[in-house]
C-alpha atoms as a PDB file:
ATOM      1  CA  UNK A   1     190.571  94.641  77.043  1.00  0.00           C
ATOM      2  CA  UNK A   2     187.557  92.979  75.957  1.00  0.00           C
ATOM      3  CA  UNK A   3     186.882  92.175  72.974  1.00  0.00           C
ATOM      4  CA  UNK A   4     183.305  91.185  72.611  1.00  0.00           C
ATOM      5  CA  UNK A   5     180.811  91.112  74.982  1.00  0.00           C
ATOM      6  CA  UNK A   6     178.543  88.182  76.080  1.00  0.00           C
ATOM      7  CA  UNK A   7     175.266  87.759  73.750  1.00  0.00           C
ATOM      8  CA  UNK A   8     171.564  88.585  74.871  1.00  0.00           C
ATOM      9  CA  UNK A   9     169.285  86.087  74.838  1.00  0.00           C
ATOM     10  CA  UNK A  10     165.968  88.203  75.504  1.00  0.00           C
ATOM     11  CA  UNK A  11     164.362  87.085  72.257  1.00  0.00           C
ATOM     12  CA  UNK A  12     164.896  83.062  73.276  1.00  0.00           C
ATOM     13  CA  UNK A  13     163.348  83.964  76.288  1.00  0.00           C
ATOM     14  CA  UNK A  14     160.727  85.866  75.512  1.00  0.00           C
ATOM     15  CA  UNK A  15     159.557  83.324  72.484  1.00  0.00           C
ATOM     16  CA  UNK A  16     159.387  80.745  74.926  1.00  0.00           C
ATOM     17  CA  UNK A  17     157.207  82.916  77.515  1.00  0.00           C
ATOM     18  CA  UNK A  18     155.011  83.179  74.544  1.00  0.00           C
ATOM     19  CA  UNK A  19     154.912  79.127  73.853  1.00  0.00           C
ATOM     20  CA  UNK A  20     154.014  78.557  77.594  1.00  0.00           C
ATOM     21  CA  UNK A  21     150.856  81.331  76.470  1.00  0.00           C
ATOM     22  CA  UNK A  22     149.903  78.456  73.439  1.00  0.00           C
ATOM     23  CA  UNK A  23     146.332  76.563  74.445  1.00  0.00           C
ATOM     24  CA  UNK A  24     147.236  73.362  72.513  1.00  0.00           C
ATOM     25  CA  UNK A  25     150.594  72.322  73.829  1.00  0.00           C
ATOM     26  CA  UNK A  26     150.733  69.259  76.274  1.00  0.00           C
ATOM     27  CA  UNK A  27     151.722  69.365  79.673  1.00  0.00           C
ATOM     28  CA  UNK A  28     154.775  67.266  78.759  1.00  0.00           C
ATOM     29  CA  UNK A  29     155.848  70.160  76.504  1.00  0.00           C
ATOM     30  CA  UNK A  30     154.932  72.950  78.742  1.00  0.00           C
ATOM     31  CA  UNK A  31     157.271  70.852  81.268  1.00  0.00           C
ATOM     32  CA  UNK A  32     159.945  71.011  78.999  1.00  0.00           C
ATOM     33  CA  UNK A  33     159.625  74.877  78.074  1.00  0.00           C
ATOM     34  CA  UNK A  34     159.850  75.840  81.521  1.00  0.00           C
ATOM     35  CA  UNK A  35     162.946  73.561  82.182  1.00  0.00           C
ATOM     36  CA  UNK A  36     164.349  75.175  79.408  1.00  0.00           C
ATOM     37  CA  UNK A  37     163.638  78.684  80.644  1.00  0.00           C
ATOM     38  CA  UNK A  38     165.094  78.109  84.416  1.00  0.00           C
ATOM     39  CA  UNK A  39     168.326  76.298  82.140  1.00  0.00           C
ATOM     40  CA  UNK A  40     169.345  79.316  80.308  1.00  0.00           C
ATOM     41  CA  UNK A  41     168.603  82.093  83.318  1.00  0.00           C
ATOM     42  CA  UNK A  42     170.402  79.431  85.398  1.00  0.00           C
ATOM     43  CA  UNK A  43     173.045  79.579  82.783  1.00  0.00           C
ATOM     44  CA  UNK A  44     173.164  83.508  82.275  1.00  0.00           C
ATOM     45  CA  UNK A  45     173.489  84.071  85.800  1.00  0.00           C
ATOM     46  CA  UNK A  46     176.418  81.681  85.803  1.00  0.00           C
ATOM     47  CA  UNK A  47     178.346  83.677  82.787  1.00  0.00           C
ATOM     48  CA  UNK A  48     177.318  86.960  84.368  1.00  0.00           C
ATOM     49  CA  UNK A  49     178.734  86.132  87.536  1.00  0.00           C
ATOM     50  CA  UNK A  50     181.946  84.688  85.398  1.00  0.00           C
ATOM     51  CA  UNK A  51     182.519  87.434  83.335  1.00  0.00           C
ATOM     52  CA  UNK A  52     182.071  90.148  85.989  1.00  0.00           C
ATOM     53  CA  UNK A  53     185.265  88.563  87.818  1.00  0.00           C
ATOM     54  CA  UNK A  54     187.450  88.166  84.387  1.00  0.00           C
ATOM     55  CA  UNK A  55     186.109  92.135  83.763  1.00  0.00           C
ATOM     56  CA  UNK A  56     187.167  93.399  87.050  1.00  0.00           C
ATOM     57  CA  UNK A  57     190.405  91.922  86.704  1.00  0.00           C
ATOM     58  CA  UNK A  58     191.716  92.305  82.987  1.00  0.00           C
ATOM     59  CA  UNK A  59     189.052  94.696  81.039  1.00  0.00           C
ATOM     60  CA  UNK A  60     191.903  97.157  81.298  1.00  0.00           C
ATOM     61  CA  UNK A  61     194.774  95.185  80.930  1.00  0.00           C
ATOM     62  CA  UNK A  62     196.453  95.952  77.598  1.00  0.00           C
ATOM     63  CA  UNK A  63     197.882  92.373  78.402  1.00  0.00           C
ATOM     64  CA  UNK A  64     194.722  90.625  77.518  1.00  0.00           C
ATOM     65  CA  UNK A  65     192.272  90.270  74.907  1.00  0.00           C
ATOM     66  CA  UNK A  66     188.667  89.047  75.991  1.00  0.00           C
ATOM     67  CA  UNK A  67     186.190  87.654  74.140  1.00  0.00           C
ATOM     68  CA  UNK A  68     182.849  86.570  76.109  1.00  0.00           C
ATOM     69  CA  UNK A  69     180.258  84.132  74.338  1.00  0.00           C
ATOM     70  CA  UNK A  70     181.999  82.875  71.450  1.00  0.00           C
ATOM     71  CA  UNK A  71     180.372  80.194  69.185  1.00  0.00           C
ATOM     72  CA  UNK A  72     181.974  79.012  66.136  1.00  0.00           C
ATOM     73  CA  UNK A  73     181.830  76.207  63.584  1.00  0.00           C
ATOM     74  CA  UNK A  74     184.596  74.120  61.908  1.00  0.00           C
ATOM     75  CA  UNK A  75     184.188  71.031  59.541  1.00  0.00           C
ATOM     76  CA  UNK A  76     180.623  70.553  60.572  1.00  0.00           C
ATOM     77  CA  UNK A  77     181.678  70.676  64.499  1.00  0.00           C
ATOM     78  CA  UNK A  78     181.045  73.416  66.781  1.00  0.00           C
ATOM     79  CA  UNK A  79     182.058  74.813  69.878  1.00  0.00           C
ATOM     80  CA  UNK A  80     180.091  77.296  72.485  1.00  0.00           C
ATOM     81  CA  UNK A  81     182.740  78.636  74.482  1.00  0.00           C
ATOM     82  CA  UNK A  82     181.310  80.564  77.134  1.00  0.00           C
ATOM     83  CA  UNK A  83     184.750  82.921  78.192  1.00  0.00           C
ATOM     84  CA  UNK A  84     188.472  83.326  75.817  1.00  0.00           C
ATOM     85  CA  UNK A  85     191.778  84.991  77.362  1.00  0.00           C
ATOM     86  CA  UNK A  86     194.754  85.847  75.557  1.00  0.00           C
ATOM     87  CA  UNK A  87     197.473  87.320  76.914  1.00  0.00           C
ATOM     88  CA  UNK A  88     200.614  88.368  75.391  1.00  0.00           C
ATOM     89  CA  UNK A  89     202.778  85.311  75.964  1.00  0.00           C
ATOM     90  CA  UNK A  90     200.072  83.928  72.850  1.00  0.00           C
ATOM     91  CA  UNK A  91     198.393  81.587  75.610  1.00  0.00           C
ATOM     92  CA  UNK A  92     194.582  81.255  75.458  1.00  0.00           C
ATOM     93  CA  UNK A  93     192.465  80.672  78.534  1.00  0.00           C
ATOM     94  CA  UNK A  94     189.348  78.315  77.365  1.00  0.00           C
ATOM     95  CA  UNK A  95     186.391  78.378  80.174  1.00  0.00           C
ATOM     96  CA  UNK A  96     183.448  77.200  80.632  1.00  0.00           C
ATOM     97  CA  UNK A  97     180.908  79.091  83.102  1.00  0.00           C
ATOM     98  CA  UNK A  98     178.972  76.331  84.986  1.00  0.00           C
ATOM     99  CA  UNK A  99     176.729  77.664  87.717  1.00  0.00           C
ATOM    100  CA  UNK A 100     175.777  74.657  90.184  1.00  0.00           C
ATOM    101  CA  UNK A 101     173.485  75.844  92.995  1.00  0.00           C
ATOM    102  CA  UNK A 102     173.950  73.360  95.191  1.00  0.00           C
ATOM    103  CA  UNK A 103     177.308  72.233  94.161  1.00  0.00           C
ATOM    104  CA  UNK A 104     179.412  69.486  92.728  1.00  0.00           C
ATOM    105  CA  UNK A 105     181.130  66.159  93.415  1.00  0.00           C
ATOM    106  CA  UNK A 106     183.732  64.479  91.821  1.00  0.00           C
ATOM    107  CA  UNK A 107     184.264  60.632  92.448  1.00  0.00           C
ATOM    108  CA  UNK A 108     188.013  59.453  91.973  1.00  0.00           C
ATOM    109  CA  UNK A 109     187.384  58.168  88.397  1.00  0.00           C
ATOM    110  CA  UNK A 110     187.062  62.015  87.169  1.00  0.00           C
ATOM    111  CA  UNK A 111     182.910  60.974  87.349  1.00  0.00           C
ATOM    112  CA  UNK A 112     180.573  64.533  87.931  1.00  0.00           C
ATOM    113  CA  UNK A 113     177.701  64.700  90.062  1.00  0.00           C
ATOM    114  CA  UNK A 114     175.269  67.883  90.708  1.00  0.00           C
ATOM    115  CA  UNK A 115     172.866  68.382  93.241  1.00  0.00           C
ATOM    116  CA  UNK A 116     169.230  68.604  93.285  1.00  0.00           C
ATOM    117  CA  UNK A 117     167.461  69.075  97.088  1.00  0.00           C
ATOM    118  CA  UNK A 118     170.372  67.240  98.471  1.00  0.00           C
ATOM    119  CA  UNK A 119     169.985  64.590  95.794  1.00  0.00           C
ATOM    120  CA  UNK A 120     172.784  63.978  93.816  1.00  0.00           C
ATOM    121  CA  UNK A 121     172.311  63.264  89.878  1.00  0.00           C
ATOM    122  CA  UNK A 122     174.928  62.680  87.500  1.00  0.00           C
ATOM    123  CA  UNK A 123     176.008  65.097  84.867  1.00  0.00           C
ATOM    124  CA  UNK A 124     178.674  64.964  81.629  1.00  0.00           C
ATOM    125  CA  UNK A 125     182.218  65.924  82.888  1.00  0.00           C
ATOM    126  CA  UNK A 126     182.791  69.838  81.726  1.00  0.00           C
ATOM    127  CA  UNK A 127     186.381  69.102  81.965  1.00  0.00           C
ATOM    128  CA  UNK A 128     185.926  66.970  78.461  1.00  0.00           C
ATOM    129  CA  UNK A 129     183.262  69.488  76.928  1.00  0.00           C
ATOM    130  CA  UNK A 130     186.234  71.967  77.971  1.00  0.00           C
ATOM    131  CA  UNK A 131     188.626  69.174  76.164  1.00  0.00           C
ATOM    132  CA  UNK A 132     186.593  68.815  73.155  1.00  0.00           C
ATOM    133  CA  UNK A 133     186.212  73.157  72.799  1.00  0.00           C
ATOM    134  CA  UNK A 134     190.238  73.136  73.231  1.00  0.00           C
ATOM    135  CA  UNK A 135     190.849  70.776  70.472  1.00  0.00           C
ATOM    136  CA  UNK A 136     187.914  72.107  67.938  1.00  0.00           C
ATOM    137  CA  UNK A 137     190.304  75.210  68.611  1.00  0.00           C
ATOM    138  CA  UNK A 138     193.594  73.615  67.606  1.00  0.00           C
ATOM    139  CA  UNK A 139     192.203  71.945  64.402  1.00  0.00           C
ATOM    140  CA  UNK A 140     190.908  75.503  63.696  1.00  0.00           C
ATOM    141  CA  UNK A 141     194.585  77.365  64.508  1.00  0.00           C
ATOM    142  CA  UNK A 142     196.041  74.248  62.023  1.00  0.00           C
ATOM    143  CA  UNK A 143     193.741  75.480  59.080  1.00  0.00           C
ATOM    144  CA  UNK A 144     194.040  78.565  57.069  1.00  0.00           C
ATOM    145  CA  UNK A 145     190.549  79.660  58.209  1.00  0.00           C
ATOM    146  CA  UNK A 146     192.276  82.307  60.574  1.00  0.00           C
ATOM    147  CA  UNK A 147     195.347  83.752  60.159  1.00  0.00           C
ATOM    148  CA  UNK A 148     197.932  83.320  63.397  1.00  0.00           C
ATOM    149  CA  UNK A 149     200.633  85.560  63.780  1.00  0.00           C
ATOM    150  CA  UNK A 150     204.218  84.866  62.187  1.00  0.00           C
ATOM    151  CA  UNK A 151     207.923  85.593  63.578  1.00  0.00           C
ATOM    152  CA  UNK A 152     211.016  84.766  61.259  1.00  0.00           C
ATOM    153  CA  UNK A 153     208.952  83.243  58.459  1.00  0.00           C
ATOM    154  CA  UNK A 154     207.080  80.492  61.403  1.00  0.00           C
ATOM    155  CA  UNK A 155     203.869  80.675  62.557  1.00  0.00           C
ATOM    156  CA  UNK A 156     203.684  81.290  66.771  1.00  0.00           C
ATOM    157  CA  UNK A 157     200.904  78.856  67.763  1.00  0.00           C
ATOM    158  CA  UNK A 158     199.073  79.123  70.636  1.00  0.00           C
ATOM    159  CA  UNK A 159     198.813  77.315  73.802  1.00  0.00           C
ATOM    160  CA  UNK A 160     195.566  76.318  75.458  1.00  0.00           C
ATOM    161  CA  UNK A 161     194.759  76.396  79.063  1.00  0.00           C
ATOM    162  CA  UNK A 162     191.209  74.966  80.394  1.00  0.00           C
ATOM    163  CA  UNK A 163     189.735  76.162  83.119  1.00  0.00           C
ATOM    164  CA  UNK A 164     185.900  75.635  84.919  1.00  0.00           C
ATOM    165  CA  UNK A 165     184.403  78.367  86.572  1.00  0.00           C
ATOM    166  CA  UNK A 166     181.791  77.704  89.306  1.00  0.00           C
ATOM    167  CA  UNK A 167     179.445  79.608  91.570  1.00  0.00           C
ATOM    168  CA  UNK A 168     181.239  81.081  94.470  1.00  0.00           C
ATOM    169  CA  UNK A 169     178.658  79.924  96.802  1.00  0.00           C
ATOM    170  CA  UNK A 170     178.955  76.128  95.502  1.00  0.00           C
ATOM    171  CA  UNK A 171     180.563  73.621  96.800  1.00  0.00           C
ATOM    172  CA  UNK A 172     182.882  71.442  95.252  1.00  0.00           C
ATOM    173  CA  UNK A 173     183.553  68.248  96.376  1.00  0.00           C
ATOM    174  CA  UNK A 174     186.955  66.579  95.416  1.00  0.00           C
ATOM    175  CA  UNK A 175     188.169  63.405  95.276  1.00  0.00           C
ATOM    176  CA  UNK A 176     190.931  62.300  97.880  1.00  0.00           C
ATOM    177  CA  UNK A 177     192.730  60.351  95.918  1.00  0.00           C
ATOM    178  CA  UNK A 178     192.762  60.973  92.524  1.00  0.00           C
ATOM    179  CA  UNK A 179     195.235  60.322  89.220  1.00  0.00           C
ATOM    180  CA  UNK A 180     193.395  63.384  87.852  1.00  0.00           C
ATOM    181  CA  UNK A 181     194.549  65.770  90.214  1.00  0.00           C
ATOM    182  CA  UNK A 182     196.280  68.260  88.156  1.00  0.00           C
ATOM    183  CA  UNK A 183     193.444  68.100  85.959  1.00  0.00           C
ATOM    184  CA  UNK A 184     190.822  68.531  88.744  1.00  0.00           C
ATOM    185  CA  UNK A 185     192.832  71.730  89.775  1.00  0.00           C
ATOM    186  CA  UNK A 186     191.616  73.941  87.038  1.00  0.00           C
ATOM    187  CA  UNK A 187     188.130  73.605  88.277  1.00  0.00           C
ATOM    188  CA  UNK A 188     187.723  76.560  90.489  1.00  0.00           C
ATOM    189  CA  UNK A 189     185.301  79.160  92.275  1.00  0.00           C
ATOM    190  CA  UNK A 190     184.636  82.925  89.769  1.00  0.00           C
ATOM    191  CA  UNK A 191     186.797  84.689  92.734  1.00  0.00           C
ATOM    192  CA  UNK A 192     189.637  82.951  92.767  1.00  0.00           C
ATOM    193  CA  UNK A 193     190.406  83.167  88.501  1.00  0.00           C
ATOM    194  CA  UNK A 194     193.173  86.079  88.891  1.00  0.00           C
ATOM    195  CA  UNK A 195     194.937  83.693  91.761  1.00  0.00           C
ATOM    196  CA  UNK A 196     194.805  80.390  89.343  1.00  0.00           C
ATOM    197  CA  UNK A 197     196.088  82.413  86.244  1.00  0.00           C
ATOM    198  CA  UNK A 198     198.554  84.419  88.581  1.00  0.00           C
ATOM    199  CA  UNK A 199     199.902  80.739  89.764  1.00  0.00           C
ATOM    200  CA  UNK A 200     200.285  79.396  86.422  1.00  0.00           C
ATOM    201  CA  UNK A 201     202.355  82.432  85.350  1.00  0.00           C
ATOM    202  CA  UNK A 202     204.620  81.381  88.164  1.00  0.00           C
ATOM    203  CA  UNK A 203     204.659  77.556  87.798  1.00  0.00           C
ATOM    204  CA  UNK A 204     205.398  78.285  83.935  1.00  0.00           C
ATOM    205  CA  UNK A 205     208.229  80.926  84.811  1.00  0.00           C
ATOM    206  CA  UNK A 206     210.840  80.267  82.344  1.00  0.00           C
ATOM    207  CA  UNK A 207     214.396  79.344  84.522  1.00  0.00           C
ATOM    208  CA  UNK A 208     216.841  78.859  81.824  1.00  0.00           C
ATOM    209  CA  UNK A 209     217.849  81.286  79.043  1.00  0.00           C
ATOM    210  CA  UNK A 210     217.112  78.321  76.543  1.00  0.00           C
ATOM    211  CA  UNK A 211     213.292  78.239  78.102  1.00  0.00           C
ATOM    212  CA  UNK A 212     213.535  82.186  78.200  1.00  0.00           C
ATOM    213  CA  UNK A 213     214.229  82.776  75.176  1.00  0.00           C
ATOM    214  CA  UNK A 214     211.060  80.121  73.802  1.00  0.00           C
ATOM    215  CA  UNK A 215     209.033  82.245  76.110  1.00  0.00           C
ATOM    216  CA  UNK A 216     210.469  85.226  74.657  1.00  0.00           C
ATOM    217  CA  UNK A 217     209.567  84.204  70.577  1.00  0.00           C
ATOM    218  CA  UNK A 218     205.732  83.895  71.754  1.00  0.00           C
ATOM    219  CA  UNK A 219     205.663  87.068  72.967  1.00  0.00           C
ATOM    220  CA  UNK A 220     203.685  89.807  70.876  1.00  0.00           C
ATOM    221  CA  UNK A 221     202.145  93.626  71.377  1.00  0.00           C
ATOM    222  CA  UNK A 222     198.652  94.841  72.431  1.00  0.00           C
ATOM    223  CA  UNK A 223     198.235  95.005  68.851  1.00  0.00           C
ATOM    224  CA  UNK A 224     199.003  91.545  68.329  1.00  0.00           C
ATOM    225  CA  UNK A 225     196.738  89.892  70.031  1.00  0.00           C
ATOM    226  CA  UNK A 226     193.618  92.408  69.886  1.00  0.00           C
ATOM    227  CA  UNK A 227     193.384  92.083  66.050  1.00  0.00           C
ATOM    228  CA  UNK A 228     194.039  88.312  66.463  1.00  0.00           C
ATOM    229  CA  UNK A 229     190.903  88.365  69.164  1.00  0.00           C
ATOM    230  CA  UNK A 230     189.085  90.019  66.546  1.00  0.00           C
ATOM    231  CA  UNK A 231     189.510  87.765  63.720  1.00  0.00           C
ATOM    232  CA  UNK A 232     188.299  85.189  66.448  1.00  0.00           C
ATOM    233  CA  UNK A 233     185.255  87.804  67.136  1.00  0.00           C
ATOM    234  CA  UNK A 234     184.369  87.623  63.254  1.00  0.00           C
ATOM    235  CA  UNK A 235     183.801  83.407  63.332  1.00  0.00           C
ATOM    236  CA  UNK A 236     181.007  83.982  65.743  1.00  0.00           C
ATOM    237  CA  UNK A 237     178.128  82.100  64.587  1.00  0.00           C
ATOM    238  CA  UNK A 238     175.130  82.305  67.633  1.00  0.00           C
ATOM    239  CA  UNK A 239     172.843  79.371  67.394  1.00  0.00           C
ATOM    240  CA  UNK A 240     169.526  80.126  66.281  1.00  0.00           C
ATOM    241  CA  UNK A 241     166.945  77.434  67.915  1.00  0.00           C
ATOM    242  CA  UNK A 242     163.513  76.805  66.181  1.00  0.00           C
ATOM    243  CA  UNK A 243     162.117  76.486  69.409  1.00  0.00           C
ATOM    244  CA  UNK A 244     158.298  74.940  68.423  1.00  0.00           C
ATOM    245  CA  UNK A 245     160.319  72.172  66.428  1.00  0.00           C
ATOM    246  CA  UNK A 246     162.484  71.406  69.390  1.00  0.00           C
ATOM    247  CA  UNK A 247     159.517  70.617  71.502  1.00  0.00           C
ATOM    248  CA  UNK A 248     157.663  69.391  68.794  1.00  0.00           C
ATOM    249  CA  UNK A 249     154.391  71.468  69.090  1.00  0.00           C
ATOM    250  CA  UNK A 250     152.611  71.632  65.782  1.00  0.00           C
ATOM    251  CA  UNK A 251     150.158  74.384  64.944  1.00  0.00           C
ATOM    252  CA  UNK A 252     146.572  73.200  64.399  1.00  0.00           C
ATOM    253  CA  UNK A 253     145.267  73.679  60.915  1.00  0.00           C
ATOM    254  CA  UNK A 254     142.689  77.084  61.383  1.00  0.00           C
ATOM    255  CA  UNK A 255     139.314  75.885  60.346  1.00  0.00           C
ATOM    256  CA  UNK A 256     136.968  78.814  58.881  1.00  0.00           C
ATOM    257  CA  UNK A 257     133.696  79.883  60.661  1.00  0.00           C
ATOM    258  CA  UNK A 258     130.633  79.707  58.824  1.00  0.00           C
ATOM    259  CA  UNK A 259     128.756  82.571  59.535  1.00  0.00           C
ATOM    260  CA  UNK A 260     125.339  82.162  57.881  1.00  0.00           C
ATOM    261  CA  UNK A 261     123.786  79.521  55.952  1.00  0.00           C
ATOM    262  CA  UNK A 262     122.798  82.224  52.941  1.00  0.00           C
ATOM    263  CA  UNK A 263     126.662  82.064  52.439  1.00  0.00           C
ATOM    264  CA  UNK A 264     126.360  78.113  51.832  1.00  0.00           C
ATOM    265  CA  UNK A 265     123.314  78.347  49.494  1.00  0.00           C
ATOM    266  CA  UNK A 266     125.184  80.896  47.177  1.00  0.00           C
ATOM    267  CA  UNK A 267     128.145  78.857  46.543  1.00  0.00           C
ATOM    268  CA  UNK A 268     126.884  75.180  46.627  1.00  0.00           C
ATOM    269  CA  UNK A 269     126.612  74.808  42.945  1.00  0.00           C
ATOM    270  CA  UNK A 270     130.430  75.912  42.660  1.00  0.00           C
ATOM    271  CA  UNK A 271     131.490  73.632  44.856  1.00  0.00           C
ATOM    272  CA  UNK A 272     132.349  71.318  42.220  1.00  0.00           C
ATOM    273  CA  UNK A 273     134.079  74.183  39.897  1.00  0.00           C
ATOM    274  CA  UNK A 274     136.303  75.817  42.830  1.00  0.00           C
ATOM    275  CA  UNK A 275     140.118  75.748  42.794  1.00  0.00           C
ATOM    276  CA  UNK A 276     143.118  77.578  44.215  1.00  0.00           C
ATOM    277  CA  UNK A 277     144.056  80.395  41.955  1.00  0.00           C
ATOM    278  CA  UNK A 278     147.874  79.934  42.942  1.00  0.00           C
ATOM    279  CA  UNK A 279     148.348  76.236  43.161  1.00  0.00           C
ATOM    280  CA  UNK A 280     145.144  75.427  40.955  1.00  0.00           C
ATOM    281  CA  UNK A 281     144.348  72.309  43.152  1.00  0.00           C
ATOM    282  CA  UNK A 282     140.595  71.585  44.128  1.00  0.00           C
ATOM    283  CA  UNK A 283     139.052  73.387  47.223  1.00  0.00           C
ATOM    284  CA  UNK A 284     135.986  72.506  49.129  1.00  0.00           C
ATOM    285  CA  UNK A 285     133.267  75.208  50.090  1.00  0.00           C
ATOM    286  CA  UNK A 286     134.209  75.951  53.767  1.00  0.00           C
ATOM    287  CA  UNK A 287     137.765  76.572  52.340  1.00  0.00           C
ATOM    288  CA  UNK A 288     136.132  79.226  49.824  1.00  0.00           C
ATOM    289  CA  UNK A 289     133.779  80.761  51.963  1.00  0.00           C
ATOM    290  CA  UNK A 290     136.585  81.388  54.474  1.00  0.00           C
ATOM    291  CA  UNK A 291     138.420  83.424  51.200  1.00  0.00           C
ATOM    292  CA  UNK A 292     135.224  85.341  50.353  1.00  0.00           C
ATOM    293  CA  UNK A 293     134.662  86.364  54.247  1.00  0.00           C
ATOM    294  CA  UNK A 294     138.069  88.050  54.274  1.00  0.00           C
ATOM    295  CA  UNK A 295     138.280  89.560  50.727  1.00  0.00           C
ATOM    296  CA  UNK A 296     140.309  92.415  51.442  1.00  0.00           C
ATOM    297  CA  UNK A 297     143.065  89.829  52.469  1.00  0.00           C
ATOM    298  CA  UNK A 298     142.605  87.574  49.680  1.00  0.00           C
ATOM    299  CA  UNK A 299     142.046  90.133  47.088  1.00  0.00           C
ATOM    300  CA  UNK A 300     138.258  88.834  46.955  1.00  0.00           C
ATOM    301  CA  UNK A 301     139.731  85.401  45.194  1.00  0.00           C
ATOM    302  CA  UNK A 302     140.229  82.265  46.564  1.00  0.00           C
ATOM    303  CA  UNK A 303     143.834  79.755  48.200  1.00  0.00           C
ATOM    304  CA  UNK A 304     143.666  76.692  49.395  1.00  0.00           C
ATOM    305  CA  UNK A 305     144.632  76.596  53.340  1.00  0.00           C
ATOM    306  CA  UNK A 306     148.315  76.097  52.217  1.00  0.00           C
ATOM    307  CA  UNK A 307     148.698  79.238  49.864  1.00  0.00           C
ATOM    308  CA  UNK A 308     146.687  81.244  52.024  1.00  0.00           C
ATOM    309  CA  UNK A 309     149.659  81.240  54.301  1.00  0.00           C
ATOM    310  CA  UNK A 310     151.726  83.137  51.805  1.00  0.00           C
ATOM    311  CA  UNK A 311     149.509  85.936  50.916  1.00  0.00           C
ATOM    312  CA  UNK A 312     150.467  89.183  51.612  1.00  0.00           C
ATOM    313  CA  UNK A 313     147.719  91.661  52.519  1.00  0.00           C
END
C-alpha cells in the first residue's frame, strides 16, 4: 500500500524558468540554472520510472508499506531517500532512483563512472550515499524520536536492505572480478525490483525451527507496519532551496527616475533636512523624490531604499 506519494517539484522548476527570464545574471549563472533544470527533470523521470515499477507490483499488497520521496533530518544530518519498503517480516528496502542515460561502469575497486556522448566521467558511488541513508536510519530507529514496535516487553528492530535502481534502457557495466560482488548485486534495472526482492525472500528462507522461529518474532500485521510507515511519513522535512542565493545572483539596487527638473527645484532646499520616517537615517533627494512620485504607496511620506522594501501598500 503506499503510503505517501513522491513530492512535486513544479514550484522549483518554475522559479528557476523565471531566473533564466532575469536581464542581469551572467552567463556563468544562467549555465548553472539550466544544468540545474535538466538535473532535477533528469532526476524526476528517474523516480517516476522507479516508482511506477514498485506501484505496479506492491501498491496493493497489504504486505507492504510504501513511502516515495522521503526526506528527514536527525542530529543535524539528513537523508533524501528517494523510495522505502516495508514488508511484514519488519525489513525495510532503502533505494535510491538514479537515472543514467547512457549508462554506468563500475571498475573493480567499487569506483562509478557515467557517461556523457560516449565520454565517461566519474561520479560518487550511490552504493555509499545508499550506505550513509541506511545508517542515518539506524541511528534514528536507536533514538526515541520514533516509536518501533514491541513484542514481549523488546523492541523488533528493523533490518535494512539497499538497493539502486537504474534506467531500464542503461547499461551497466560490471566489474569481472570484483571483492564487492554481493554488494554490486543490489544495483539493478526498475524491471527487474519484484525478481531481486522475490530472490532475497528465498536466499533469506529460514531452514531451521531456531531461524524460523527469529523470523517468526519479526513478523507483524498490515496494521503494524502502515502506522509505523506513517510515523516515518510525519518526519518528512522537503528541502526548501533559496535558489538566487545558490547561484549567487544579487538584485540590483532600483534607482528612481527623475521625471522633471521642477521636481528637483522644489525640494533642493530640503535636501539637507530629509530623513527616513521609519529608520530616521539621512536620505538624499533622488531617494525622496522617488517617495513623493509614488505617494499612494508610501503614504505621501518618505523611506530610505531599505525601508521602502517593507512597506505595505
Amino acid at each position: 500500500m503506499i503510503i505517501k506519494e513522491s513530492d512535486k517539484r513544479e514550484h522549483d522548476l518554475a522559479e528557476l524558468n523565471s531566473l533564466l527570464m532575469l536581464p542581469y545574471i551572467s552567463q556563468d549563472q544562467r549555465k548553472q540554472i539550466e544544468r540545474e533544470i535538466r538535473n532535477i527533470q533528469s532526476g524526476l523521470k528517474g523516480e517516476q520510472e522507479a516508482a511506477y515499477q514498485i506501484n505496479f507490483h506492491y501498491k496493493n499488497n497489504a504486505n507492504w508499506a510504501i513511502l516515495h520521496d522521503l526526506r528527514f533530518e536527525f542530529n543535524g544530518d539528513a537523508a533524501q531517500i528517494d523510495h522505502l519498503m516495508i514488508n511484514r517480516f519488519f525489513e525495510i528496502y532503502v533505494c535510491e532512483s538514479k537515472r543514467f542515460g547512457e549508462g554506468i561502469a563500475i571498475n573493480e575497486y567499487g569506483e562509478f563512472s557515467a557517461f556523457y556522448q560516449g565520454k565517461p566521467y566519474g561520479i560518487a558511488s550511490p552504493l555509499e550515499q545508499n550506505n550513509r541513508h541506511k545508517l542515518l536510519l539506524k541511528r534514528l530507529f536507536k533514538s526515541d524520536e520514533i516509536e518501533l514496535p514491541m513484542r514481549m516487553g523488546m523492541k523488533i528492530v528493523p533490518s535494512l536492505h539497499s538497493l539502486i535502481l537504474v534506467a531500464n534502457s542503461a547499461i551497466i557495466q560490471r566489474p569481472k572480478n570484483s571483492e564487492n560482488k554481493r554488494e554490486l548485486e543490489r544495483i539493478i534495472k526498475n524491471e527487474q525490483i519484484a525478481k531481486r526482492i522475490d530472490k532475497d525472500i528465498f536466499d533469506n528462507h529460514p531452514s531451521t525451527l531456531i531461524q524460523q522461529a527469529a523470523s517468526c518474532f519479526k513478523l507483524v500485521s498490515s496494521k503494524t507496519i502502515t502506522e509505523f510507515a506513517k510515523k516515518l511519513a510525519n518526519l518528512h522535512k522537503p528541502l526548501k532551496v533559496d535558489w538566487k542565493a545558490r547561484f549567487g545572483i544579487v538584485d540590483p539596487i532600483e534607482q528612481p527616475e527623475v521625471k522633471t527638473a521642477s521636481i528637483v527645484q522644489n525640494h533642493t532646499k530640503q535636501e539637507q533636512h530629509l530623513f527616513c520616517a521609519s529608520c530616521k537615517k539621512s536620505v538624499t533627494a533622488n531617494v525622496a523624490k522617488f517617495c513623493w512620485q509614488n505617494k499612494v504607496k508610501f503614504h505621501g511620506k518618505v523611506y530610505c531604499f531599505n525601508c521602502q522594501k517593507n512597506i505595505k501598500q
